[in-house]
PDB file of N, CA and C in Angstrom:
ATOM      1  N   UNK A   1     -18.472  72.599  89.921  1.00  0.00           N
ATOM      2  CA  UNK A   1     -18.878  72.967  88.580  1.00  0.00           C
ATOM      3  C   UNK A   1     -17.899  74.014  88.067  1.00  0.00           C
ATOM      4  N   UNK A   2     -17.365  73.694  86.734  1.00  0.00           N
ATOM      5  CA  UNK A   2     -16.992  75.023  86.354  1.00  0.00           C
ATOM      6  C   UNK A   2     -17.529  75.711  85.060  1.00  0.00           C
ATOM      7  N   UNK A   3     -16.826  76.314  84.791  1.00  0.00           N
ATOM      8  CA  UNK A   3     -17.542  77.421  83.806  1.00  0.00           C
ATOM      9  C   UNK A   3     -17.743  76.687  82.418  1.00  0.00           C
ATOM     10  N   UNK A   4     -17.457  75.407  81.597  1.00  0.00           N
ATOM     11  CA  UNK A   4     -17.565  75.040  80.500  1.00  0.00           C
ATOM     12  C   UNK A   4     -18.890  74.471  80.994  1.00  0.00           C
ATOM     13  N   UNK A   5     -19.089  73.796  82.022  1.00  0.00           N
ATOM     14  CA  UNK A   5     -20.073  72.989  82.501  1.00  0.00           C
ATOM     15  C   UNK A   5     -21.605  74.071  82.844  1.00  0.00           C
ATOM     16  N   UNK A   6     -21.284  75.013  83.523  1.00  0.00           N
ATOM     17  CA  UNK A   6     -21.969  76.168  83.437  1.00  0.00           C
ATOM     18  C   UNK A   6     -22.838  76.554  82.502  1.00  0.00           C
ATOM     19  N   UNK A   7     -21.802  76.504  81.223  1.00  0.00           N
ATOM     20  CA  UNK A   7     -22.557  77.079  80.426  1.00  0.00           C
ATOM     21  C   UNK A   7     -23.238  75.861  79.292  1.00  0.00           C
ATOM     22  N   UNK A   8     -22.723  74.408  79.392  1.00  0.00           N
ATOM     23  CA  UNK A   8     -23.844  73.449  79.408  1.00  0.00           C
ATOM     24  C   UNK A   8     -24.880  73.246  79.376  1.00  0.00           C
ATOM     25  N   UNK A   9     -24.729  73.351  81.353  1.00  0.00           N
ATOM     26  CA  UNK A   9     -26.211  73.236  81.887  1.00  0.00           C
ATOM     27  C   UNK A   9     -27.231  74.533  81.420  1.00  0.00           C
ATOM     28  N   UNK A  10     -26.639  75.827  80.589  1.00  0.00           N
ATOM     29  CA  UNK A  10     -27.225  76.627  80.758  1.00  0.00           C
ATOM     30  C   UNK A  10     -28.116  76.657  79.531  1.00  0.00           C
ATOM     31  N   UNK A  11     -26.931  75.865  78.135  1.00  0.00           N
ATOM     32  CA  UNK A  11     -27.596  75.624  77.121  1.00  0.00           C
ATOM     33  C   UNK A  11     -28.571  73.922  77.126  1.00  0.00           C
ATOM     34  N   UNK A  12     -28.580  73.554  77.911  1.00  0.00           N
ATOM     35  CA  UNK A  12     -29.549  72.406  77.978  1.00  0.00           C
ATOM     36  C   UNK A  12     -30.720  72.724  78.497  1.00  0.00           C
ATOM     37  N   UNK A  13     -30.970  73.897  79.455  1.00  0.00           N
ATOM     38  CA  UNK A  13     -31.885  74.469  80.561  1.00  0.00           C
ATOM     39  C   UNK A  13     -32.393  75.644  79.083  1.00  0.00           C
ATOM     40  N   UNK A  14     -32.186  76.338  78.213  1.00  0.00           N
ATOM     41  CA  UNK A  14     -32.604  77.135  77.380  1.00  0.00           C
ATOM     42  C   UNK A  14     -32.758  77.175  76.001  1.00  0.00           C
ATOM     43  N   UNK A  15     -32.182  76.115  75.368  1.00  0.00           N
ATOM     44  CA  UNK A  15     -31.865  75.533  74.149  1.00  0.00           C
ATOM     45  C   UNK A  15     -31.117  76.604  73.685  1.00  0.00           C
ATOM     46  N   UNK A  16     -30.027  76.986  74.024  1.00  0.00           N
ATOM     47  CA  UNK A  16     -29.813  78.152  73.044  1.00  0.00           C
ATOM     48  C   UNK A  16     -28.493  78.892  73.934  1.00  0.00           C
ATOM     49  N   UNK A  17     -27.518  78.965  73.226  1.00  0.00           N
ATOM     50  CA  UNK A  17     -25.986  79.361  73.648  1.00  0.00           C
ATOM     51  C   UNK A  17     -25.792  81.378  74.332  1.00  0.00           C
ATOM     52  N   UNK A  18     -25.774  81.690  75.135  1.00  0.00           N
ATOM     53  CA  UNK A  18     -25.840  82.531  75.227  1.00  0.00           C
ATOM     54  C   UNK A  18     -24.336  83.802  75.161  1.00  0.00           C
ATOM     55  N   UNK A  19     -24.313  84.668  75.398  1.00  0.00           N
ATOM     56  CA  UNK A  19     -22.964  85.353  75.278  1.00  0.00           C
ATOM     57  C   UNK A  19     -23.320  86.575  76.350  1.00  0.00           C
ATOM     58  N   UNK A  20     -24.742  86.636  77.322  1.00  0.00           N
ATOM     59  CA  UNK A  20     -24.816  87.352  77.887  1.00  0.00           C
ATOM     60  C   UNK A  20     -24.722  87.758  79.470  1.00  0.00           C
ATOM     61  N   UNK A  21     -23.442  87.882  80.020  1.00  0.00           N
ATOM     62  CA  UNK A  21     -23.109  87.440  81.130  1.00  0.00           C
ATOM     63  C   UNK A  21     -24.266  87.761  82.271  1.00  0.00           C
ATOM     64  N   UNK A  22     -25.478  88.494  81.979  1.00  0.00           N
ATOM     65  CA  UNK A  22     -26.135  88.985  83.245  1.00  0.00           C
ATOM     66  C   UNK A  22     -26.635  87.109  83.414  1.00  0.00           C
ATOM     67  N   UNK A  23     -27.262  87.015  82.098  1.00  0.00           N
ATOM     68  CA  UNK A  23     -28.133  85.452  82.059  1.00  0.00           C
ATOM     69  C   UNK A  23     -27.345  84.273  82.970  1.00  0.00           C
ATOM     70  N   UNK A  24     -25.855  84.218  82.218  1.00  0.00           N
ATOM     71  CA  UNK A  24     -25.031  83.491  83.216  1.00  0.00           C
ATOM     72  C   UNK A  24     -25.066  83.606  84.568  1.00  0.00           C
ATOM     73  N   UNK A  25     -25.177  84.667  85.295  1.00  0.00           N
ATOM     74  CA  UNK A  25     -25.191  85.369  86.423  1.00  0.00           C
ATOM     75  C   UNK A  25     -26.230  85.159  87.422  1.00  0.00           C
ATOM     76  N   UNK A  26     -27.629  85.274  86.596  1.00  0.00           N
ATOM     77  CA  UNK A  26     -29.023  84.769  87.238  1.00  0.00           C
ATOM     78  C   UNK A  26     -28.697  83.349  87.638  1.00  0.00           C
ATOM     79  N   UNK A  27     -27.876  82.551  86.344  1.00  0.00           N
ATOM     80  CA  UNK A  27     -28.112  80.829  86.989  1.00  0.00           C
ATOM     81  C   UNK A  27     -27.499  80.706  87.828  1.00  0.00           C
ATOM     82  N   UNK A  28     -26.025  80.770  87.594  1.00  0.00           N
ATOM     83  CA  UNK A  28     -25.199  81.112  89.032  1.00  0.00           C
ATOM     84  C   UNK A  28     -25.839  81.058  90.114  1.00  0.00           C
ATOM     85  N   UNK A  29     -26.775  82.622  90.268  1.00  0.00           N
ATOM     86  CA  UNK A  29     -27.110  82.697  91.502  1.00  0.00           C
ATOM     87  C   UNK A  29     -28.170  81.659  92.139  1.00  0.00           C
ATOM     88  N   UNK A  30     -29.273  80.815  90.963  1.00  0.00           N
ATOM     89  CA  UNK A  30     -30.142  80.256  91.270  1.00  0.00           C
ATOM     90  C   UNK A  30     -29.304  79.008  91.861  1.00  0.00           C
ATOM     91  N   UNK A  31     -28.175  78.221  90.896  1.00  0.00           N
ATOM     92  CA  UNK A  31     -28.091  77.414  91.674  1.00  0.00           C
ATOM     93  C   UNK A  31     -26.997  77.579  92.846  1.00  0.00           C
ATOM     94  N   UNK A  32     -26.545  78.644  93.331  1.00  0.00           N
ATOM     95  CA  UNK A  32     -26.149  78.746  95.019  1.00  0.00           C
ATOM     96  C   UNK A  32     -27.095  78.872  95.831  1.00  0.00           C
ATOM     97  N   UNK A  33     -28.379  79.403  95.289  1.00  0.00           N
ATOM     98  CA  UNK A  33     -29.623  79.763  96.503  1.00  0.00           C
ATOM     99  C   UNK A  33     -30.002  78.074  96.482  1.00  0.00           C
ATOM    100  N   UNK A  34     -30.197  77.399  95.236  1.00  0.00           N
ATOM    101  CA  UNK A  34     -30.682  76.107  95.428  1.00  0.00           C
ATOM    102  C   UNK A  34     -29.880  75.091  95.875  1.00  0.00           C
ATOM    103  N   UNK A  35     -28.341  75.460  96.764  1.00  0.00           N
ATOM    104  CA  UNK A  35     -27.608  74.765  97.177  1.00  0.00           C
ATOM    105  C   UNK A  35     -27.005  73.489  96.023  1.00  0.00           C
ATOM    106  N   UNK A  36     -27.062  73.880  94.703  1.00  0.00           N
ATOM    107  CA  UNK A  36     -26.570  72.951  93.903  1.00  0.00           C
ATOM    108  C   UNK A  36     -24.783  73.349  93.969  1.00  0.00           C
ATOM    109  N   UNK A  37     -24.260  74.722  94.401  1.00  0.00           N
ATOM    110  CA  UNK A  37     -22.733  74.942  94.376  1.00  0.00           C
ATOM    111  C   UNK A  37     -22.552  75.468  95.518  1.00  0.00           C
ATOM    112  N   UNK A  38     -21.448  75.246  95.994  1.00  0.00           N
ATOM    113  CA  UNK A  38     -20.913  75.842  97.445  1.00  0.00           C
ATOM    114  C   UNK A  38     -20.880  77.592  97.154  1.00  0.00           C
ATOM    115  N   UNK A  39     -20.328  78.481  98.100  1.00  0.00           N
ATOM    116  CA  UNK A  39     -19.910  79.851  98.150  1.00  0.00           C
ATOM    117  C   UNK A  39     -18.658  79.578  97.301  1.00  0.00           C
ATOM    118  N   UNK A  40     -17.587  78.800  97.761  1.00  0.00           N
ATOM    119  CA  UNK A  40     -16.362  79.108  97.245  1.00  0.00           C
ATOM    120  C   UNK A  40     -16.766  78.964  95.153  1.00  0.00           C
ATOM    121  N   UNK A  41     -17.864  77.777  94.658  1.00  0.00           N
ATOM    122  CA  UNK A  41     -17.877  77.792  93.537  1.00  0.00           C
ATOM    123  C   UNK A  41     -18.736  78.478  92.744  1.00  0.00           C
ATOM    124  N   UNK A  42     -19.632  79.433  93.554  1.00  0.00           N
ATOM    125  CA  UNK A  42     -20.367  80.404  93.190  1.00  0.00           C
ATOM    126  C   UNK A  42     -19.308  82.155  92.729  1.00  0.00           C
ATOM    127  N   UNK A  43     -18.439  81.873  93.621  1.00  0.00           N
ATOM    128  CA  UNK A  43     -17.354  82.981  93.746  1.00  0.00           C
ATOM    129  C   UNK A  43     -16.405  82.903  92.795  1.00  0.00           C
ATOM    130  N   UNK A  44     -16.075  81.830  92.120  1.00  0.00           N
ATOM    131  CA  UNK A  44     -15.387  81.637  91.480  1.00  0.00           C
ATOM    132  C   UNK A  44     -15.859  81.445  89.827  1.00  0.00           C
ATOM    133  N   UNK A  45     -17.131  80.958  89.731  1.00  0.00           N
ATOM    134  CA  UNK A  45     -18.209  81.392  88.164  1.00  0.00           C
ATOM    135  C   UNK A  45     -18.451  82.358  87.982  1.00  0.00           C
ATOM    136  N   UNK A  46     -18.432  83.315  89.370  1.00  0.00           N
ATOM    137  CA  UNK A  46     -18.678  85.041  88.870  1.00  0.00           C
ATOM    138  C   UNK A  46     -17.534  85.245  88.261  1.00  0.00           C
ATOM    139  N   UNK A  47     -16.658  85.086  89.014  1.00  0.00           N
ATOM    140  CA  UNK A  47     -14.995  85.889  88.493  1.00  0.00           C
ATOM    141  C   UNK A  47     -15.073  85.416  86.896  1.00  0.00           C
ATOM    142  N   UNK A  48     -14.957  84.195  86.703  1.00  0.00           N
ATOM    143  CA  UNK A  48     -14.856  83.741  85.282  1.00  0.00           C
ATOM    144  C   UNK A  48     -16.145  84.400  84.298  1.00  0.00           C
ATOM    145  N   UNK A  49     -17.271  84.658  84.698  1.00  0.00           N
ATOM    146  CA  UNK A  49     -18.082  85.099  83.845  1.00  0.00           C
ATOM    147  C   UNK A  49     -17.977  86.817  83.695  1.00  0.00           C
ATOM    148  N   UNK A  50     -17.221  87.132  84.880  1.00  0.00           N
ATOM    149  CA  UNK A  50     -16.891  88.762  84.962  1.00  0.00           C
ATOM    150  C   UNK A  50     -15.701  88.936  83.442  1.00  0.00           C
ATOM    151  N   UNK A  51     -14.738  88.046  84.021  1.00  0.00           N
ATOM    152  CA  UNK A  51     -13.375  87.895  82.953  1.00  0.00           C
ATOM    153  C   UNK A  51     -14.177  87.136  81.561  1.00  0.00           C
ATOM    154  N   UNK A  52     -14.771  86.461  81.544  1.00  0.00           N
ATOM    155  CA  UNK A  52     -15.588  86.176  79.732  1.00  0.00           C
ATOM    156  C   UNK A  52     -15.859  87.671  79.172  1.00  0.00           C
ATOM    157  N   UNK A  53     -17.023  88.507  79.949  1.00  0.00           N
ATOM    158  CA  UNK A  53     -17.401  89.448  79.488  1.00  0.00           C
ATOM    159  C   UNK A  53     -16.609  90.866  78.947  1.00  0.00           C
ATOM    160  N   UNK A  54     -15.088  90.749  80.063  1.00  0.00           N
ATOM    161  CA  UNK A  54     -14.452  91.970  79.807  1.00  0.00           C
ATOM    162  C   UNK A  54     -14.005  91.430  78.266  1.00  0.00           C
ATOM    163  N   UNK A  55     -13.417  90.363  78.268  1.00  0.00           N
ATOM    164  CA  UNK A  55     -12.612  89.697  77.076  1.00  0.00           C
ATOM    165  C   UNK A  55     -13.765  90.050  75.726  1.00  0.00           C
ATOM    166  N   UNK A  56     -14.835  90.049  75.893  1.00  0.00           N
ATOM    167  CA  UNK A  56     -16.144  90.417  74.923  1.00  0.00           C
ATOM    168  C   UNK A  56     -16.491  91.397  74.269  1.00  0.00           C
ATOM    169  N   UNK A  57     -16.466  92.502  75.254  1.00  0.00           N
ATOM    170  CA  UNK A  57     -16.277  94.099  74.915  1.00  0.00           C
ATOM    171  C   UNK A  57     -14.651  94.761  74.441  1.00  0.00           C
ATOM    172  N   UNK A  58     -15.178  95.108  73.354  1.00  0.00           N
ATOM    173  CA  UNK A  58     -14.037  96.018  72.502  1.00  0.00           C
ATOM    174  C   UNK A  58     -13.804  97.003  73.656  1.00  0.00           C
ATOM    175  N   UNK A  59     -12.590  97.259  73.514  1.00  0.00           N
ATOM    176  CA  UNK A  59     -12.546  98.646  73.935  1.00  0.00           C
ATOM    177  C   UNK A  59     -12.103  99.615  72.637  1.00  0.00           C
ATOM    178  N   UNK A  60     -12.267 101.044  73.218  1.00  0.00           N
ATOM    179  CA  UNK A  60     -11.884 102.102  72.270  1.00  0.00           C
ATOM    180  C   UNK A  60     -10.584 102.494  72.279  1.00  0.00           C
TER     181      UNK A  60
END
């Protein structure tokens, strides 16, 4: 899975597009506990949802 797909399943599972990386983060984790993604592709949706969020926040 990657991260366009991610966030798919995330808007099909909630009706509704999110921009808030913790939310991303919960599914993530649900589906590695529910064995729907390996470690290596759980490790690799964090990084990308870590790098969405910095890209999100302004800095000063």
């Amino acid at each position: 899975m990657n991260f366009s797909e991610l966030l798919k399943k995330y808007e099909n599972q909630k009706q509704y597009r999110t921009s808030d990386g913790l939310e991303l983060l919960t599914l993530t984790k649900k589906l590695y506990i529910s064995n729907e993604i390996s470690l290596q592709n759980y490790k690799e949706l964090v990084r990308q949802i870590d790098l969405s969020c910095d890209r999100a926040v302004p800095t000063l």
